[in-house]
C-alpha atoms as a PDB file:
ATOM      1  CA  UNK A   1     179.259 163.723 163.737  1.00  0.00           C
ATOM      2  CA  UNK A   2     180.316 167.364 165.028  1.00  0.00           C
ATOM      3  CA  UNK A   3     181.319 168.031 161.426  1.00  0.00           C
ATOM      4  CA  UNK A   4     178.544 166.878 159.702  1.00  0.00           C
ATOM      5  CA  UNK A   5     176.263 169.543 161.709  1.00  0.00           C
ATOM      6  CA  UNK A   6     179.300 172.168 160.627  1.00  0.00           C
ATOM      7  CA  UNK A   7     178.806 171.578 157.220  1.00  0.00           C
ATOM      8  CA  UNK A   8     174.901 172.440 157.329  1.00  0.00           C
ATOM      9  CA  UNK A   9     174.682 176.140 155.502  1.00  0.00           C
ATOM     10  CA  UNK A  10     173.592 179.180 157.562  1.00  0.00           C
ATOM     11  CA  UNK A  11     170.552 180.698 157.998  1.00  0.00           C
ATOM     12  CA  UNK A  12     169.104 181.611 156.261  1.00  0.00           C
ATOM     13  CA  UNK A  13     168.930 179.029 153.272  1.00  0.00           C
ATOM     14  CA  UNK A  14     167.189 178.216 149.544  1.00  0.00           C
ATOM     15  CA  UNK A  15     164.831 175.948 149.877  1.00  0.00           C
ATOM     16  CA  UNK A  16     162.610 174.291 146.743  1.00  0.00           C
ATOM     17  CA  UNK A  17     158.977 174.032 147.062  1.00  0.00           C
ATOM     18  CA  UNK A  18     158.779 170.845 145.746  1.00  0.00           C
ATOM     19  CA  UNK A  19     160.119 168.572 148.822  1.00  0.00           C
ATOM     20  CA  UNK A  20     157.677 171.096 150.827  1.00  0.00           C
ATOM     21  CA  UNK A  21     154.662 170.436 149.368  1.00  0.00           C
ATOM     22  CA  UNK A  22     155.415 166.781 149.490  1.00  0.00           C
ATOM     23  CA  UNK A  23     155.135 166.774 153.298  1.00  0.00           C
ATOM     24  CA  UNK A  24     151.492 165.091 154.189  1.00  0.00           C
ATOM     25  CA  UNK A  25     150.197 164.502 150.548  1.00  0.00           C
ATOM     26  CA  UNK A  26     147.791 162.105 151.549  1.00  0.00           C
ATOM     27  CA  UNK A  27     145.837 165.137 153.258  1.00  0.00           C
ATOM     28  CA  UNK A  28     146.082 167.042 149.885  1.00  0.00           C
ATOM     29  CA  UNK A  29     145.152 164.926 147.410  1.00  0.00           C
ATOM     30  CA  UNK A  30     141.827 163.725 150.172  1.00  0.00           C
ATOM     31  CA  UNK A  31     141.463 167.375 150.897  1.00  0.00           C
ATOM     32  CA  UNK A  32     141.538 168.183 147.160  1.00  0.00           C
ATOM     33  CA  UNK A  33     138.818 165.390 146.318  1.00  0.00           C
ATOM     34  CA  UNK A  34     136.440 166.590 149.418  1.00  0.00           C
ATOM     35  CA  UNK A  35     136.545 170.321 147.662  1.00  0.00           C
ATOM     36  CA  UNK A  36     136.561 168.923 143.900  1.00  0.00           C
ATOM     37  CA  UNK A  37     133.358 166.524 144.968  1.00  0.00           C
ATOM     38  CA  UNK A  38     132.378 168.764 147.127  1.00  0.00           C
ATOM     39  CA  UNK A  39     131.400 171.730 144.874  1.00  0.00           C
ATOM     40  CA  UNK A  40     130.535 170.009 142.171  1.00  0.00           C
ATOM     41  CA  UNK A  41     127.099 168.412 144.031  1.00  0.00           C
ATOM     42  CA  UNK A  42     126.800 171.360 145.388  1.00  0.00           C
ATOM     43  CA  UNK A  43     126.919 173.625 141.951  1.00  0.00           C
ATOM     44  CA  UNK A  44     124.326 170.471 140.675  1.00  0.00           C
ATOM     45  CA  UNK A  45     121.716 170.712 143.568  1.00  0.00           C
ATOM     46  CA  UNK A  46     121.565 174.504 143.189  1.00  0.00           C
ATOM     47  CA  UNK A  47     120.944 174.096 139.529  1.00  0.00           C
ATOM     48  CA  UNK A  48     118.386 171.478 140.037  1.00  0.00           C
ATOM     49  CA  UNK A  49     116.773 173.897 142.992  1.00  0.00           C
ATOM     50  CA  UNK A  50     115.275 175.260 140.066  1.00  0.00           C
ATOM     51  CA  UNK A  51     113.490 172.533 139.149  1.00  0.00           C
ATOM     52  CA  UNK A  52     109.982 171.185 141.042  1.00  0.00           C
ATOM     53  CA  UNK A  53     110.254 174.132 143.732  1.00  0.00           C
ATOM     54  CA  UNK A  54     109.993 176.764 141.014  1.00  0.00           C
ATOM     55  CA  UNK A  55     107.234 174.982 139.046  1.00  0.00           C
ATOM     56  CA  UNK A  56     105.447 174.736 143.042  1.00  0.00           C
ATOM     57  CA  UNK A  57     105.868 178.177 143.182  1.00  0.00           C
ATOM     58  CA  UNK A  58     104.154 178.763 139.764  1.00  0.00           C
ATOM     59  CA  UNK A  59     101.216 176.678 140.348  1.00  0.00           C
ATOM     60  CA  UNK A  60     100.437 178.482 144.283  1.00  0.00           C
ATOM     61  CA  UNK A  61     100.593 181.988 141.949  1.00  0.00           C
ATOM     62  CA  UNK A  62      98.169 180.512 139.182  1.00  0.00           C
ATOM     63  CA  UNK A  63      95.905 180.361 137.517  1.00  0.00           C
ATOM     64  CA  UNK A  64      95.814 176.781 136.834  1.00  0.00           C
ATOM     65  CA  UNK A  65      93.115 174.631 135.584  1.00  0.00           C
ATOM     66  CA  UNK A  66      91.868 171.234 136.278  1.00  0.00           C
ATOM     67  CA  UNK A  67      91.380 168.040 135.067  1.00  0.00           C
ATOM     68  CA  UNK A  68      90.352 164.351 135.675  1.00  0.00           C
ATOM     69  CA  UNK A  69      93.175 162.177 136.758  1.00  0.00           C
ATOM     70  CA  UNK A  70      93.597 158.895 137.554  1.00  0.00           C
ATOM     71  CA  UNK A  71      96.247 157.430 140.543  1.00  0.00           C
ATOM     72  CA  UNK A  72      98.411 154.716 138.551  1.00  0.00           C
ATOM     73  CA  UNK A  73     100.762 154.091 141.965  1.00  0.00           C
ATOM     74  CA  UNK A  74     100.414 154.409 145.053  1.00  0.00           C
ATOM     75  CA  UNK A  75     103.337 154.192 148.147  1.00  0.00           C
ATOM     76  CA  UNK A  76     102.887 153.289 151.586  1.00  0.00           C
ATOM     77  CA  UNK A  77     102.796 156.651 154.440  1.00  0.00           C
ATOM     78  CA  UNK A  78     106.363 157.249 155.450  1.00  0.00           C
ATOM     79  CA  UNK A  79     107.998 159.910 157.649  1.00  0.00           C
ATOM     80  CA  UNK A  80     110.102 162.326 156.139  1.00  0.00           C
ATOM     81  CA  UNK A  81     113.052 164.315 157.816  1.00  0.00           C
ATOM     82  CA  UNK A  82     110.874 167.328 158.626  1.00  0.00           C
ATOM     83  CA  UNK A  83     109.041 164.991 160.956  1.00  0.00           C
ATOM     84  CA  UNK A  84     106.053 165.030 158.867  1.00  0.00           C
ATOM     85  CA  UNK A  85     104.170 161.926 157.073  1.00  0.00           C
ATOM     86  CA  UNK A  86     103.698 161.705 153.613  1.00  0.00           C
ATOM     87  CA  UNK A  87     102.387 160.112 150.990  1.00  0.00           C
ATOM     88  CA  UNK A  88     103.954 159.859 147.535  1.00  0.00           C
ATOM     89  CA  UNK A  89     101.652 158.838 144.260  1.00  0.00           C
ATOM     90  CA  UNK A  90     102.012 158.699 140.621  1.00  0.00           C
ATOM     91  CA  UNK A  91      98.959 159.903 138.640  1.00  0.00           C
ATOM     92  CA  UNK A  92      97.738 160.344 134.784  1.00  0.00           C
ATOM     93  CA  UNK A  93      95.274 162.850 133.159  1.00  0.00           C
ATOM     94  CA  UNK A  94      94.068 164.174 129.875  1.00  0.00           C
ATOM     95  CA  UNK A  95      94.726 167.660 128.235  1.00  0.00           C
ATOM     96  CA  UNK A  96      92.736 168.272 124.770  1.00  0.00           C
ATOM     97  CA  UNK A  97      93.205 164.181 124.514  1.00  0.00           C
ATOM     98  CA  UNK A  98      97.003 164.172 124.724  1.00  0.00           C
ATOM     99  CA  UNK A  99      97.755 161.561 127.910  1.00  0.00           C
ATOM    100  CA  UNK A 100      99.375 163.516 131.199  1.00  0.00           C
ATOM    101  CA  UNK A 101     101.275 161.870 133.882  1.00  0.00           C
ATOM    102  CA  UNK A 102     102.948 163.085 137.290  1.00  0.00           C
ATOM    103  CA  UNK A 103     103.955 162.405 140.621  1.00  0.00           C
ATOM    104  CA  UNK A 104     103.863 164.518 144.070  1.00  0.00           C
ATOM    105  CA  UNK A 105     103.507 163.881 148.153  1.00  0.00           C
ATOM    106  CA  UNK A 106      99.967 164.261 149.450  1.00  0.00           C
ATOM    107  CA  UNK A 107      98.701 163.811 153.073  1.00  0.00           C
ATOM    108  CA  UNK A 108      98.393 160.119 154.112  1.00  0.00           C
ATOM    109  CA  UNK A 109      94.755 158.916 153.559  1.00  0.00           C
ATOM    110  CA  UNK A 110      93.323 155.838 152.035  1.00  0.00           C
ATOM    111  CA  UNK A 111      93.961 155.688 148.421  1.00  0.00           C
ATOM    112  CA  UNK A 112      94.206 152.659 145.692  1.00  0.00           C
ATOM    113  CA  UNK A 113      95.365 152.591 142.310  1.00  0.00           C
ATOM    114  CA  UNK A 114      92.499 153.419 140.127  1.00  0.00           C
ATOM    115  CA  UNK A 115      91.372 156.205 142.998  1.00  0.00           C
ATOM    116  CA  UNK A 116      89.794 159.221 140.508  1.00  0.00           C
ATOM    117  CA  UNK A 117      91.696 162.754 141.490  1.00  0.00           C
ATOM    118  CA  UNK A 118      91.536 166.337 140.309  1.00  0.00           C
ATOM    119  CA  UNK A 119      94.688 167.853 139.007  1.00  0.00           C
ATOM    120  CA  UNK A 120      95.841 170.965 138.930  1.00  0.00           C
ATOM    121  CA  UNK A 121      98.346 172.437 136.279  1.00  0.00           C
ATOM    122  CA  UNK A 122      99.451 175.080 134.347  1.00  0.00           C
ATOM    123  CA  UNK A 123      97.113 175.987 131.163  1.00  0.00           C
ATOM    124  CA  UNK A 124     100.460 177.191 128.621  1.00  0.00           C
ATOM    125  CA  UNK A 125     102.473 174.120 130.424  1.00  0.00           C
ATOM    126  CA  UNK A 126     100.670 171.103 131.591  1.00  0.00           C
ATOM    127  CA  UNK A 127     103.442 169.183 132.079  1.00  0.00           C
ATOM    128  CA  UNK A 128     103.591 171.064 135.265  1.00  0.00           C
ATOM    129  CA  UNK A 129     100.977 169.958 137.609  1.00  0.00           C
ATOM    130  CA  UNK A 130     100.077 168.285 140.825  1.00  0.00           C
ATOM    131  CA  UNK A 131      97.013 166.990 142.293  1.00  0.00           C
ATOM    132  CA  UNK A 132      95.241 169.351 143.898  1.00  0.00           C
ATOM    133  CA  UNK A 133      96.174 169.847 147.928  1.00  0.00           C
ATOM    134  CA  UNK A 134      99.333 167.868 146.748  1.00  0.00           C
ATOM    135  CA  UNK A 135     103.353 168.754 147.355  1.00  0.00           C
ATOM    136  CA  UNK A 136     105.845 168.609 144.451  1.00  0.00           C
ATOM    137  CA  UNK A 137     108.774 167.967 146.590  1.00  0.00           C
ATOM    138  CA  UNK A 138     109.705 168.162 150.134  1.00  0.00           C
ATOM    139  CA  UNK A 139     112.775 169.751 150.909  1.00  0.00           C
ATOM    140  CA  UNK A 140     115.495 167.508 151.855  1.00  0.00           C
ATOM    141  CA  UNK A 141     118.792 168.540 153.486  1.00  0.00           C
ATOM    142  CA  UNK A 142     121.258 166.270 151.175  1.00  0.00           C
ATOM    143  CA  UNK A 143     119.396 168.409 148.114  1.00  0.00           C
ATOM    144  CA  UNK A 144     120.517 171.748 149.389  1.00  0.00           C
ATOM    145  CA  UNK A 145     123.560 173.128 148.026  1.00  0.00           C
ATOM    146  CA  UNK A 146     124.815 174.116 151.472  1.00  0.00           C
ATOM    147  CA  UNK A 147     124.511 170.365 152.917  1.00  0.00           C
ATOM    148  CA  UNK A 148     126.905 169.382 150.058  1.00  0.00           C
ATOM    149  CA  UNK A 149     129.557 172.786 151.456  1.00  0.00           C
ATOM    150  CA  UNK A 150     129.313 172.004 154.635  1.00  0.00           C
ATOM    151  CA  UNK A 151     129.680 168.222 154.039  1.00  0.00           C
ATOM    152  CA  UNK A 152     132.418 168.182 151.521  1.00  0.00           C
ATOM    153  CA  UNK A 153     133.975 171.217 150.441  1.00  0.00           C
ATOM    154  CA  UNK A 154     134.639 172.509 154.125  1.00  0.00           C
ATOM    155  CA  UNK A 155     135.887 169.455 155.705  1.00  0.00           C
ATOM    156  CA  UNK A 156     138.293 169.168 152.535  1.00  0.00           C
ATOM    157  CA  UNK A 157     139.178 172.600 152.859  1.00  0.00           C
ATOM    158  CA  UNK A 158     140.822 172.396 156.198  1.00  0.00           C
ATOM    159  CA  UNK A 159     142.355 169.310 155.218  1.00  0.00           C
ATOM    160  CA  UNK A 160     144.012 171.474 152.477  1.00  0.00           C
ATOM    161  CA  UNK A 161     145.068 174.193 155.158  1.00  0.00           C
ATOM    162  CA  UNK A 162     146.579 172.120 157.517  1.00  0.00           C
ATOM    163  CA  UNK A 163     148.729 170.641 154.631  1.00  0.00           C
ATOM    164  CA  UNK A 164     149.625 174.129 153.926  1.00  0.00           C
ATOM    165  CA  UNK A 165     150.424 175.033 156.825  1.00  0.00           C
ATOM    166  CA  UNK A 166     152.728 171.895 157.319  1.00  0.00           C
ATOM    167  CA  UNK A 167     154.465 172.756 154.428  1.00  0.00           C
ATOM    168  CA  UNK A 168     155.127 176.220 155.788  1.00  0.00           C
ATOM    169  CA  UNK A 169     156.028 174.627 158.678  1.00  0.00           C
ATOM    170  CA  UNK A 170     158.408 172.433 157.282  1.00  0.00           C
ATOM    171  CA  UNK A 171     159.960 175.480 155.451  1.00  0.00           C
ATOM    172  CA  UNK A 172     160.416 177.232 158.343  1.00  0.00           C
ATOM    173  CA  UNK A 173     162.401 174.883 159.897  1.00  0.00           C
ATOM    174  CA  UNK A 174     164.718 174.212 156.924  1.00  0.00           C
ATOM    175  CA  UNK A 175     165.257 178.437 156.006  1.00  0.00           C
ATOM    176  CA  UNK A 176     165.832 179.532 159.710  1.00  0.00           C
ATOM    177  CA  UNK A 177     166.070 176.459 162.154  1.00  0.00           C
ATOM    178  CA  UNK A 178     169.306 176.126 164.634  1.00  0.00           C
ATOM    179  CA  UNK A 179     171.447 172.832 163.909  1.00  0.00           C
ATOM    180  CA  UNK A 180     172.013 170.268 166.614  1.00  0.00           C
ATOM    181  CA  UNK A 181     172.696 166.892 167.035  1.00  0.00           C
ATOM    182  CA  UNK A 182     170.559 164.319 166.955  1.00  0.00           C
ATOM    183  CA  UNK A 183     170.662 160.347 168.377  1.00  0.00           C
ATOM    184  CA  UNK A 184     168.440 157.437 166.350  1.00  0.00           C
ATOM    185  CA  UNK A 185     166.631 155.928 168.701  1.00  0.00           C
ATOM    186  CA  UNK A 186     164.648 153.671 166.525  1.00  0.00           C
ATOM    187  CA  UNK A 187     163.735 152.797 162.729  1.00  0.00           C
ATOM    188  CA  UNK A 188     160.704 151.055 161.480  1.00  0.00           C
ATOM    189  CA  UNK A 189     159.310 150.743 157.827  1.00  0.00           C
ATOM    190  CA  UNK A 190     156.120 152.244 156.927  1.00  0.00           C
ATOM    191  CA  UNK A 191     153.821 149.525 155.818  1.00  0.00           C
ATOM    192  CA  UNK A 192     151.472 149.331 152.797  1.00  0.00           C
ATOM    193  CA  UNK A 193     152.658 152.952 151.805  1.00  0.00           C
ATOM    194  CA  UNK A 194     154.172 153.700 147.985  1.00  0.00           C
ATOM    195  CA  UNK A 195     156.999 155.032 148.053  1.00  0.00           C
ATOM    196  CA  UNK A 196     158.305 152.939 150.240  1.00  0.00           C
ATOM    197  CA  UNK A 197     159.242 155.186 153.741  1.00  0.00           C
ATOM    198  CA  UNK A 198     161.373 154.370 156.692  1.00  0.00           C
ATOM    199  CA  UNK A 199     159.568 156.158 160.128  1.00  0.00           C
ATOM    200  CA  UNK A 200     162.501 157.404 162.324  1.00  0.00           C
ATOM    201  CA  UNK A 201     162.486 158.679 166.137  1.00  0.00           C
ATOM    202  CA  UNK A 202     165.447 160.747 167.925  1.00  0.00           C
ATOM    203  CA  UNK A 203     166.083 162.479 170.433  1.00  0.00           C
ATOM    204  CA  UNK A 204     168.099 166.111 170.599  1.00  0.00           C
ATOM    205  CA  UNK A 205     169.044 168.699 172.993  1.00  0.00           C
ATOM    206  CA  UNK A 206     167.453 172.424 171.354  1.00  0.00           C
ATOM    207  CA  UNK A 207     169.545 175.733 172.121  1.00  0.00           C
ATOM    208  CA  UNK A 208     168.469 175.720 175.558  1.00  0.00           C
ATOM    209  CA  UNK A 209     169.815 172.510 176.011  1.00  0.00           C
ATOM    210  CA  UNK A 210     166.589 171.040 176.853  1.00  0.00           C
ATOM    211  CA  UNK A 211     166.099 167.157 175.514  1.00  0.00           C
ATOM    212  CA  UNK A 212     163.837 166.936 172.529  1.00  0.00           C
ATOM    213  CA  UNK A 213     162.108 163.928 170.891  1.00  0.00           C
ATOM    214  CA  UNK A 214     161.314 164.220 167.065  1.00  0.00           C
ATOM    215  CA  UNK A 215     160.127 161.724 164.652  1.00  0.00           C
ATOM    216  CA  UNK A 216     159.195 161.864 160.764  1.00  0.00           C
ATOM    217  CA  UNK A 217     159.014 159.948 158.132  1.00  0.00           C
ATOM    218  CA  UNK A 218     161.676 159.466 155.386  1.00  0.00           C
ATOM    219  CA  UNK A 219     162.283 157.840 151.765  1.00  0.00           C
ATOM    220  CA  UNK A 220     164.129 154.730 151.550  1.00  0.00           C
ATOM    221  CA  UNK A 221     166.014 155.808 148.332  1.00  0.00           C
ATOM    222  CA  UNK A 222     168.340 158.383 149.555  1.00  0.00           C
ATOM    223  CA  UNK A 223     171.110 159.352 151.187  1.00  0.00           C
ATOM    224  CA  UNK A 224     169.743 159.698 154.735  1.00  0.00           C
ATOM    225  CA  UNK A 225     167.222 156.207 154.067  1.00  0.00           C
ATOM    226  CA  UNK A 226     170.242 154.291 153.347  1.00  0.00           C
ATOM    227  CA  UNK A 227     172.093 155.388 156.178  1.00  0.00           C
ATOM    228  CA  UNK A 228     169.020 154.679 158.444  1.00  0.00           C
ATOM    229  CA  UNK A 229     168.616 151.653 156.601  1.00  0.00           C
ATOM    230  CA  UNK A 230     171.901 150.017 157.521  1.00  0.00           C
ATOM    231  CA  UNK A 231     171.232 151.006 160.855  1.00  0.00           C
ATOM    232  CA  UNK A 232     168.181 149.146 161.468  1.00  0.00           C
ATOM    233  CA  UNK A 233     169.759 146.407 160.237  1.00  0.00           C
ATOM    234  CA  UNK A 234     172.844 146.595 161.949  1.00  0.00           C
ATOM    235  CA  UNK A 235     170.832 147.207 165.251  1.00  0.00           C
ATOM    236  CA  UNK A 236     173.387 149.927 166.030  1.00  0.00           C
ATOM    237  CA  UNK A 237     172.193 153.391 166.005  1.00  0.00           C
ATOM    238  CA  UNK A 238     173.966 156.901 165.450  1.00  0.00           C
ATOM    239  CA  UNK A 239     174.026 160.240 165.631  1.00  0.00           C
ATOM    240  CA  UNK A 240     172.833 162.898 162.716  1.00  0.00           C
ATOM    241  CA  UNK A 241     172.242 166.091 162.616  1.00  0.00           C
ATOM    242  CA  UNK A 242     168.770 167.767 163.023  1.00  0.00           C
ATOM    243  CA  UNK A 243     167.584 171.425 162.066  1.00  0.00           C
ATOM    244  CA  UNK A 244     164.764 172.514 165.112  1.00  0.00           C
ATOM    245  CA  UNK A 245     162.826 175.696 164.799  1.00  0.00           C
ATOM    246  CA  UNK A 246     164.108 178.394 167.711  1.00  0.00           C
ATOM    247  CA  UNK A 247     160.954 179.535 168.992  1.00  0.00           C
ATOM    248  CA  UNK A 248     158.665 175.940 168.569  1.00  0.00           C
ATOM    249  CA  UNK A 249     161.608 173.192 168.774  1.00  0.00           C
ATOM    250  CA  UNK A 250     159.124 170.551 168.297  1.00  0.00           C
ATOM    251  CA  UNK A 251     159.281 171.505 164.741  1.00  0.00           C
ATOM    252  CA  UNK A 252     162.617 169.573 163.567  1.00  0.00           C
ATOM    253  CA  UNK A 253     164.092 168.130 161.127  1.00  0.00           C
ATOM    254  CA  UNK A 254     166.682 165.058 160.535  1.00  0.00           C
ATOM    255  CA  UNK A 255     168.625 165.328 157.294  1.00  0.00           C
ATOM    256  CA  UNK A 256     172.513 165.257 156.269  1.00  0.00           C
ATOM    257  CA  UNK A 257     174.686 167.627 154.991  1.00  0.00           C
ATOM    258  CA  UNK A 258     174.055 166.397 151.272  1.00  0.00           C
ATOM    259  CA  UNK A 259     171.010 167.400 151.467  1.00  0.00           C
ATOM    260  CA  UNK A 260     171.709 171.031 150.410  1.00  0.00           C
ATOM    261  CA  UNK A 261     173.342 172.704 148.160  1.00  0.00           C
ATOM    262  CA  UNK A 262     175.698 175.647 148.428  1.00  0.00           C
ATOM    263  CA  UNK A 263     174.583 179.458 147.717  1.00  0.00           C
ATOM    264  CA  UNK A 264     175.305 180.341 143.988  1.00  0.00           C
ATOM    265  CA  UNK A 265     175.315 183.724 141.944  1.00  0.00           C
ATOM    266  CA  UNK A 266     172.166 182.538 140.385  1.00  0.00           C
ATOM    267  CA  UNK A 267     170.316 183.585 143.363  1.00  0.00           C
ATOM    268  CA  UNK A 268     166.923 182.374 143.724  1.00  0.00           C
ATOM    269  CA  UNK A 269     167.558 180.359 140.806  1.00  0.00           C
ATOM    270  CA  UNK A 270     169.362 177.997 142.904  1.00  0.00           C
ATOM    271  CA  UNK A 271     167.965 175.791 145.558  1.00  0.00           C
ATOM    272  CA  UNK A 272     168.652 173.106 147.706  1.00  0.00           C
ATOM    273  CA  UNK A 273     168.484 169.753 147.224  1.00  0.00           C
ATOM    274  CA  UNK A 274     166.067 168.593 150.592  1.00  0.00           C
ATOM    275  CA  UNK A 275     164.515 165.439 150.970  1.00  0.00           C
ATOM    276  CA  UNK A 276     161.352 165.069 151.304  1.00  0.00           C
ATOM    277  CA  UNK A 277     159.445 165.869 154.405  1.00  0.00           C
ATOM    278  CA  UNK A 278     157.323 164.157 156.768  1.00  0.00           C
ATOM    279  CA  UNK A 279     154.116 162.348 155.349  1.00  0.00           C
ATOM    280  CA  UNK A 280     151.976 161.902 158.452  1.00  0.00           C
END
């Protein structure tokens, strides 16, 4: 096993980004549908923010004028999440004979359908009105932009930064990290997962000596999942060697000398063939 760990290049070493940003996908493509989902409600609840409070905000300036109406529906008195009760009606009116209709929250009172009102609206746009004392809208927290940020789009955002920083993590480990030798304690597959991964524990001593436990997760078709593979199977476990980061040993790494690939002239052109890193 001693010459499997001597046949790990030195530090430091080419690494592709690939097998990086495979570590944890599941949190990036979540992470990438929270911000995705995220900003998108949010971009369509600040375009529709200029929608019934801007044509509120017309009507309080004026002038308006007024005209019959008549309630065609009426709902029952509910709260609303400003702790205030409300009551939300449909209505129809009559501008220079052309039939009106419109909706808003008044205060609860006792109304039927049929119930004459006066309505307000806007003389060069009476599609805009309200009856008079009445509320276009009432501002709700899921119609705010900033709900929608703050719901979404953050959350997924520090789902994508902790993936990132795994990745970096991972890289870490594989450019710089000290070899030693590592003992398989136990191998289990990874249920209901595609591709299909084998979850591996060991043990290792760092550069201080000092017994480590690692564990990761690692594909079944490769070099390093086949070997695990006939170990589970044979019930006899061995040693492999394991790369551990110097100054935070808990970051480690199983993998086999196959794994890489030696330096060529082609510089960063070339890079080394890594498996893929831990998914959870």
């Amino acid at each position: 096993m001693r010459h499997e760990v001597r046949k790990i290049p030195p530090a430091p070493r080419l690494v592709r980004w690939g097998p990086l940003l495979a570590r944890r996908w599941p949190l990036a493509i979540v992470g990438g549908l929270l911000v995705v989902c995220g900003t998108l409600v949010a971009w369509l609840m600040f375009l529709q923010s200029g929608g019934k409070p801007s044509d509120a905000a017309r009507l309080d300036q004026g002038p308006v004028a007024i005209a019959d109406g008549k309630l065609t529906l009426v709902w029952p008195v509910r709260p609303f999440p400003d702790g205030s009760l409300r009551q939300q009606v449909r209505y129809e009116f009559r501008v220079q004979g052309v039939r009106l209709v419109g909706g808003c929250f008044l205060t609860p009172g006792e109304r039927r359908v049929g119930d004459v009102c006066a309505v307000e609206y806007l003389p060069d746009d009476p599609n805009r009105s309200r009856v008079r004392g009445g509320m276009l809208h009432l501002q709700r927290d899921w119609l705010l932009a900033r709900f929608w940020l703050a719901a979404l789009t953050l959350p997924g955002g520090l789902l994508l930064l902790g993936w990132l920083t795994g990745a970096f993590q991972l890289r870490q480990v594989l450019v710089h990290g000290d070899a030693a030798i590592g003992l398989v304690h136990r191998v289990r597959r990874v249920a209901w997962l595609l591709p299909e991964m084998l979850a591996v524990d060991y043990t290792f001593r760092d550069h201080r000596a000092v017994v480590r436990h690692g564990r990761h997760w690692v594909r079944t078709h490769g070099e390093l999942g086949a070997r695990l593979l006939r170990m589970m199977d044979a019930g006899r476990y061995e040693e492999l060697p394991v790369l551990h980061d110097r100054r935070f040993p808990h970051w480690n790494r199983m993998l086999l000398p196959q794994d890489f690939l030696p330096h060529t002239p082609g510089g960063m052109g070339a890079g080394f063939d890594l498996p893929v890193g831990p998914r959870a």
